[in-house]
C-alpha atoms as a PDB file:
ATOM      1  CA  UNK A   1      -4.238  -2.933   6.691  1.00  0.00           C
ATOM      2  CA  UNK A   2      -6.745  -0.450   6.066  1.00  0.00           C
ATOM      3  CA  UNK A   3      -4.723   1.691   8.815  1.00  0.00           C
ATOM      4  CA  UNK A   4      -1.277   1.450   7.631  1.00  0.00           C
ATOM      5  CA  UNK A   5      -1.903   2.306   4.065  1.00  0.00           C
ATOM      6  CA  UNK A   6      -3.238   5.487   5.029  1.00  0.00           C
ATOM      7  CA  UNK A   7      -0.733   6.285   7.581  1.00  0.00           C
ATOM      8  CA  UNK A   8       1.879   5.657   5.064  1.00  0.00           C
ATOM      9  CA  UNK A   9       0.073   7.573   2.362  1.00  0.00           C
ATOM     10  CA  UNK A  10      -0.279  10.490   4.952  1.00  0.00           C
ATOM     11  CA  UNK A  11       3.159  10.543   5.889  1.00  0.00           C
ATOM     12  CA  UNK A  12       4.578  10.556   2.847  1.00  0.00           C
ATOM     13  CA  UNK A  13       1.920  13.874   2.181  1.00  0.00           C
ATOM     14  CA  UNK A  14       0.091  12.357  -0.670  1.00  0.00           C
ATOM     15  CA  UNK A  15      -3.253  12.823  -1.703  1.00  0.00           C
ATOM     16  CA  UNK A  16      -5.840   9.739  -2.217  1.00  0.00           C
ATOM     17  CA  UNK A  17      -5.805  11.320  -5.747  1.00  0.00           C
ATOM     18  CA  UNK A  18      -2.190  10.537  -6.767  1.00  0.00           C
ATOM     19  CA  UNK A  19      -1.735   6.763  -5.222  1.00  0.00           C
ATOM     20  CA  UNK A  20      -4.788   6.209  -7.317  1.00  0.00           C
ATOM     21  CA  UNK A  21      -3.250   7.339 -10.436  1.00  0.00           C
ATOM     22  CA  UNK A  22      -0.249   5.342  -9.759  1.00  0.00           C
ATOM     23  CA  UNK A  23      -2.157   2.656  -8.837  1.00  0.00           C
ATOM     24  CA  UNK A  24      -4.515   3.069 -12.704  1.00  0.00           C
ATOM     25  CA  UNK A  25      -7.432   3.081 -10.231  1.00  0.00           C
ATOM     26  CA  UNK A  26     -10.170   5.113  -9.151  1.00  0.00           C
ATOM     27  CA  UNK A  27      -9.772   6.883  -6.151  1.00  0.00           C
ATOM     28  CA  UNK A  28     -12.695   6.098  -5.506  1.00  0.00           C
ATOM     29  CA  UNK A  29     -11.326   2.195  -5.526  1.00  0.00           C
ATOM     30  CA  UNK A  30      -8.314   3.244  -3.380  1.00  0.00           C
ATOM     31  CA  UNK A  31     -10.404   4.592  -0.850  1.00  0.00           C
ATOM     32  CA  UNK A  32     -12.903   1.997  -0.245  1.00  0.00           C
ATOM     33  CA  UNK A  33      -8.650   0.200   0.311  1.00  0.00           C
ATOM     34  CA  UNK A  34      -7.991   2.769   3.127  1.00  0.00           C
ATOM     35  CA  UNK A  35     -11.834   1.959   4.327  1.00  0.00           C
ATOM     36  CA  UNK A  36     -11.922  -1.488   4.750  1.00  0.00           C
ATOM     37  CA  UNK A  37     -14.760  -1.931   1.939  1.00  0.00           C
ATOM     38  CA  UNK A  38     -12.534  -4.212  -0.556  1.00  0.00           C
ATOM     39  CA  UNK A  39      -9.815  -5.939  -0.532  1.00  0.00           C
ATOM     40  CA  UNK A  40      -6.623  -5.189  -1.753  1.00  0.00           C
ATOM     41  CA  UNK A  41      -5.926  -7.217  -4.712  1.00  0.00           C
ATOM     42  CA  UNK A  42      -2.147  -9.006  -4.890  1.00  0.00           C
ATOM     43  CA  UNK A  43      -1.125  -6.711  -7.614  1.00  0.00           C
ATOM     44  CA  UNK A  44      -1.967  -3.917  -5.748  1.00  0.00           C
ATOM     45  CA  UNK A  45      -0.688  -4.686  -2.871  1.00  0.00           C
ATOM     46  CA  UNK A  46       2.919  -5.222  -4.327  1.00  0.00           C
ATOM     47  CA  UNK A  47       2.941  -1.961  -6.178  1.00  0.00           C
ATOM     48  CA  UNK A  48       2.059  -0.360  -2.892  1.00  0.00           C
ATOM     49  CA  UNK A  49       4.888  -2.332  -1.408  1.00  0.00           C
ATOM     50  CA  UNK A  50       7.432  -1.019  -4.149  1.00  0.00           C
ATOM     51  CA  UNK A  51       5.867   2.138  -3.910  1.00  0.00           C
ATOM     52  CA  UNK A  52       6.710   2.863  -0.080  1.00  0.00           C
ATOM     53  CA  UNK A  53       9.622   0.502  -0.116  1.00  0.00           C
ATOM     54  CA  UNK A  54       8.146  -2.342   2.515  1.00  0.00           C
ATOM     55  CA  UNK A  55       7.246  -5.564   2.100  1.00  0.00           C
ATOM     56  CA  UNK A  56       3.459  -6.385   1.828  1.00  0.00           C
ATOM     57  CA  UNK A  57       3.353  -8.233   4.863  1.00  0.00           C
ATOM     58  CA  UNK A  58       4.168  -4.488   6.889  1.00  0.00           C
ATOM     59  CA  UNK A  59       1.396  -3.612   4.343  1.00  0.00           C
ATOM     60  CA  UNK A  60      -0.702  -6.474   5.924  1.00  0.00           C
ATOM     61  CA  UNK A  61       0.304  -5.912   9.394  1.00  0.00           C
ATOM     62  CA  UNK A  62       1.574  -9.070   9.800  1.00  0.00           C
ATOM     63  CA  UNK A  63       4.997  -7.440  11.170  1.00  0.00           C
ATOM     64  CA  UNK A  64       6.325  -3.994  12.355  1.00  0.00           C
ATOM     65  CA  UNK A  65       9.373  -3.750  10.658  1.00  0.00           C
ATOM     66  CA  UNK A  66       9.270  -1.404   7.912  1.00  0.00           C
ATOM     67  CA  UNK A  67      12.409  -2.183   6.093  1.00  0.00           C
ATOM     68  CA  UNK A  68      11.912  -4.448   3.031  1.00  0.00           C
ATOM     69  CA  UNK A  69      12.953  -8.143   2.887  1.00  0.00           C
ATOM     70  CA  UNK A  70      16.469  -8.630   0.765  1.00  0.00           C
ATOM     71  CA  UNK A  71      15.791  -9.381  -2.784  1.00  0.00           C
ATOM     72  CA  UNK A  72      16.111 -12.868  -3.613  1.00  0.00           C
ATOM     73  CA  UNK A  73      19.041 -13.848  -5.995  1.00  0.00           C
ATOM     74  CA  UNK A  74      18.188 -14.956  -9.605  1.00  0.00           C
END
């Protein structure tokens, strides 16, 4: 996880700085994410998700396609 967060931060040229700010985190916090040292809480996670416009389990690496799932229907 720790690997894909970064890429996607780095590829969208953002700094640790500014996902941590979005995030109301240290970045600090958000890099000890990108590290490995803590888990990524839920919440978190699905901001991230929103964020980049992927589904947490892309964030999770528990698939490779990028493109969100379809919104379920209220």
């Amino acid at each position: 996880m720790r690997t894909r967060i970064k890429s996607l931060r780095e590829d969208n040229d953002l700094t640790q700085n500014e996902l941590s700010k979005y995030l109301n985190i240290s970045q600090v916090a958000y890099s000890y994410y990108e590290l490995g040292r803590r888990n990524i809480p839920l919440e978190l996670l699905s901001k991230l998700a929103d964020y980049y416009n992927t589904s947490i389990d892309y964030l999770l690496l528990r698939t490779d396609m990028e493109k969100p799932y379809p919104k379920r229907k209220k």
